[in-house]
C-alpha atoms as a PDB file:
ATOM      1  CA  UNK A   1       5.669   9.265  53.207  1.00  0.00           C
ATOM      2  CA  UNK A   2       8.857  11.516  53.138  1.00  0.00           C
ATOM      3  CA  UNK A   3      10.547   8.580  50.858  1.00  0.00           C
ATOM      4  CA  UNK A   4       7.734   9.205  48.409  1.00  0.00           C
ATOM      5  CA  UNK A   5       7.598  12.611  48.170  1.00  0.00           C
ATOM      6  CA  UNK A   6      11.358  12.510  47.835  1.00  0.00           C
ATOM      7  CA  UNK A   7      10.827  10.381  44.719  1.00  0.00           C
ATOM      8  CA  UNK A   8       7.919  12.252  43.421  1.00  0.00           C
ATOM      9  CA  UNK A   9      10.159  15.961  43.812  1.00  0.00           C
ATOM     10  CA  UNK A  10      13.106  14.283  42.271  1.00  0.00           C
ATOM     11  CA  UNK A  11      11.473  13.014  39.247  1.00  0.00           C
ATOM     12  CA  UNK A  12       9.496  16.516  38.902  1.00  0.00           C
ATOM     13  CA  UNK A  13      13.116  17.993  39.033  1.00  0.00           C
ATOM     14  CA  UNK A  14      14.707  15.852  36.529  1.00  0.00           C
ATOM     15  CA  UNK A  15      12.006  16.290  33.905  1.00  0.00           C
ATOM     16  CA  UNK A  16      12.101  19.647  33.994  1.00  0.00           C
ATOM     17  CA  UNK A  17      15.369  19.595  33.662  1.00  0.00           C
ATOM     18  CA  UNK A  18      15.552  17.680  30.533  1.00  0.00           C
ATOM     19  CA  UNK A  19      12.369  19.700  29.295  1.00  0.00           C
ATOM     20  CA  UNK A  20      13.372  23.244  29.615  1.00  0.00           C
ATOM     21  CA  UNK A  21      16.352  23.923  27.564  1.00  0.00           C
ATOM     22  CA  UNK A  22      14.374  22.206  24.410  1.00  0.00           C
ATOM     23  CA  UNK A  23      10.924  24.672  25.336  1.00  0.00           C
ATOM     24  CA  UNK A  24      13.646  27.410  25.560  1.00  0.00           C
ATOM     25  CA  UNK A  25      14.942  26.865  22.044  1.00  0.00           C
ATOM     26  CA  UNK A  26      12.058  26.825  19.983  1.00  0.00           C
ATOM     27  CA  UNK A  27      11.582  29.924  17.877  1.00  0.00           C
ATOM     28  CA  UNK A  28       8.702  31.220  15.909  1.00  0.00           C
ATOM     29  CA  UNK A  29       9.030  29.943  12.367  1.00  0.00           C
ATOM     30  CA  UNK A  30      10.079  32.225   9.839  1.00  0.00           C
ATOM     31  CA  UNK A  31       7.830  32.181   6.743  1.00  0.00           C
ATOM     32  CA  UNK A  32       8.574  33.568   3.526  1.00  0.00           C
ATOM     33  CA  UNK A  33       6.431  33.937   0.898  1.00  0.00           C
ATOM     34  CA  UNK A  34       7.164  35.353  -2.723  1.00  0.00           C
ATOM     35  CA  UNK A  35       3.976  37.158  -4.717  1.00  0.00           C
ATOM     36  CA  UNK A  36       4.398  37.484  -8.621  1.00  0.00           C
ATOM     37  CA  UNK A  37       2.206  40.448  -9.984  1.00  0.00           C
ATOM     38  CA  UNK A  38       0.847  40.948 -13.002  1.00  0.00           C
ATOM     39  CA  UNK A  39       1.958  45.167 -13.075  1.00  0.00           C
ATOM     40  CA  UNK A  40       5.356  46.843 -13.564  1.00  0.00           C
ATOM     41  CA  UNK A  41       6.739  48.545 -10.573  1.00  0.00           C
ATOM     42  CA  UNK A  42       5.725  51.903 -12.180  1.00  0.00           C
ATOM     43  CA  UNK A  43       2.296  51.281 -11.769  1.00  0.00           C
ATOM     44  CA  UNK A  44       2.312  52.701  -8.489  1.00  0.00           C
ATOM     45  CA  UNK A  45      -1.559  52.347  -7.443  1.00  0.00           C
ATOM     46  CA  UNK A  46      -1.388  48.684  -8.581  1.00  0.00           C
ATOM     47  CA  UNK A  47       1.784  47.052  -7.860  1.00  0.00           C
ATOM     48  CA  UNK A  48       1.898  49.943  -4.506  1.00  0.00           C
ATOM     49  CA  UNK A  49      -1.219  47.886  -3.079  1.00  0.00           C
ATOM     50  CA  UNK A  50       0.328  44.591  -3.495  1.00  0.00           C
ATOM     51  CA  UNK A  51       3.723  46.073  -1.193  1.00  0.00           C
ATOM     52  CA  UNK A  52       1.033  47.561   0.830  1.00  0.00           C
ATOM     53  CA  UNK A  53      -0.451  43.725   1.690  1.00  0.00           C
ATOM     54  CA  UNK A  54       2.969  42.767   1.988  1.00  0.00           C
ATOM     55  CA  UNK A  55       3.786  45.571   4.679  1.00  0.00           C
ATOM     56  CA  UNK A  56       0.355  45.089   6.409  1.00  0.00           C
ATOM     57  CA  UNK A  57       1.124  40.849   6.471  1.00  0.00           C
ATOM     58  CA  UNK A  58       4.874  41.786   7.903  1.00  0.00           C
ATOM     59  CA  UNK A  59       3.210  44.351  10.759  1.00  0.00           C
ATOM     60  CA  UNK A  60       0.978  42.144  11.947  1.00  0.00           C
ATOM     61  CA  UNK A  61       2.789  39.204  12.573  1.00  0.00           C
ATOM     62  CA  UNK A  62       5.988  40.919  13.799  1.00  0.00           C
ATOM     63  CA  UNK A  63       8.001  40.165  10.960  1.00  0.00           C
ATOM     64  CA  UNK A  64       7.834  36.312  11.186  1.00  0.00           C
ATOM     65  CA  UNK A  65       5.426  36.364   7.982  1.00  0.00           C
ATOM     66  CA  UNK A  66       6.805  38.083   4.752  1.00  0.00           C
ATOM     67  CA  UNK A  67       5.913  38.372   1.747  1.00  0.00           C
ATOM     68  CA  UNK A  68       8.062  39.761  -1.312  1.00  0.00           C
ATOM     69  CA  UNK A  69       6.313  40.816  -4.336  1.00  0.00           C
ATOM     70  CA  UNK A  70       7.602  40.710  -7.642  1.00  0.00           C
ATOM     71  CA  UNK A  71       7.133  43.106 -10.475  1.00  0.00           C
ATOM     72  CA  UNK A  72       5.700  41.362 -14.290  1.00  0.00           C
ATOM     73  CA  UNK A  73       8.615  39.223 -15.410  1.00  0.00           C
ATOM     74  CA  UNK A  74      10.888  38.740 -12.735  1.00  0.00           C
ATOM     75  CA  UNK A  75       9.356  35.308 -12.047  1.00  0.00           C
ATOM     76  CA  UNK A  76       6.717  34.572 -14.342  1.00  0.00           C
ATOM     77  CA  UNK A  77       4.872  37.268 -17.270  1.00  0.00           C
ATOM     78  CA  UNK A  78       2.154  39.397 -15.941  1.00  0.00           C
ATOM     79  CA  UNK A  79      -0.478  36.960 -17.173  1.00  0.00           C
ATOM     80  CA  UNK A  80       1.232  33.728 -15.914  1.00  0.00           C
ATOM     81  CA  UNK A  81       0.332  34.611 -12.500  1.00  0.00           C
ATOM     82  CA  UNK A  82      -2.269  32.358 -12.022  1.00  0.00           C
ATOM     83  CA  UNK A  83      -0.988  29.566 -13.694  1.00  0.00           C
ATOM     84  CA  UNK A  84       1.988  29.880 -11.157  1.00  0.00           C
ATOM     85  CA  UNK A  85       0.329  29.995  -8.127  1.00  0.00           C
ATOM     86  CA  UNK A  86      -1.864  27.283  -9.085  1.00  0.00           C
ATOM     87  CA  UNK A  87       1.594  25.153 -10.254  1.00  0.00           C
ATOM     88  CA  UNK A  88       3.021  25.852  -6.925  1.00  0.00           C
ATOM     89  CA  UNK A  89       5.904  28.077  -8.829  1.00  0.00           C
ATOM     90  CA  UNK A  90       4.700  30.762  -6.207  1.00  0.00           C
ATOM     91  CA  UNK A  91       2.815  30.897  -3.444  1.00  0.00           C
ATOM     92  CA  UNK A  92       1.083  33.890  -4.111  1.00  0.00           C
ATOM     93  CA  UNK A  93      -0.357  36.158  -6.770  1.00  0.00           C
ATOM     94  CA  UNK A  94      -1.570  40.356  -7.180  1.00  0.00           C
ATOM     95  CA  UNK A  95      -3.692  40.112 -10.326  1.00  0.00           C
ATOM     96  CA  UNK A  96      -6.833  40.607 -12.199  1.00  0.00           C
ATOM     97  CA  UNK A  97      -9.428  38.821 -13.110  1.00  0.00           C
ATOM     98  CA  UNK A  98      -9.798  40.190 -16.185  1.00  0.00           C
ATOM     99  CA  UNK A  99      -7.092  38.594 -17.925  1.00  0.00           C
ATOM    100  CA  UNK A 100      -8.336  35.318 -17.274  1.00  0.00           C
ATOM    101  CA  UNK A 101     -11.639  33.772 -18.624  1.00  0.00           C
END
């Protein structure tokens, strides 16, 4: 009986020996995300509440989830937004619907 439980402790030991230091390294992922817009930075109510969602995003998942947004033109034109996100250029769009039919 001791013989087995010597075995059984042993084996316990050694796994968790090999299994610890690669649980201890994993990290949260860090994902970042960019967000074309379709308004100038001087809009400040519209283009604001796009770096508001991108604040709010960052806050609630401690940082590991940001998003950048970028003013009309710095990636695609203010109404190529759509088409972008849809092409995978972007992964994420502030725009309105009224530019589209």
């Amino acid at each position: 009986m001791k013989r087995r439980n010597l075995i059984t402790y042993t084996t316990a030991a050694a796994t968790s020996a090999v299994a610890l230091p690669a649980l201890s390294q994993t990290e949260p992922q860090q994902i970042k995300w960019r967000m074309a817009t379709s308004w100038p930075k001087s809009l400040d109510t519209l283009f604001g509440g796009a770096q508001r969602i991108c604040d709010r995003v960052a806050a609630m998942t401690n940082g590991r989830f940001t998003i950048t947004p970028y003013q009309a033109g710095e990636i695609v034109g203010g109404l190529e937004v759509l088409d972008a996100v849809q092409q995978g250029t972007i992964q994420c769009g502030h725009t309105s619907s009224f530019y589209y039919k």
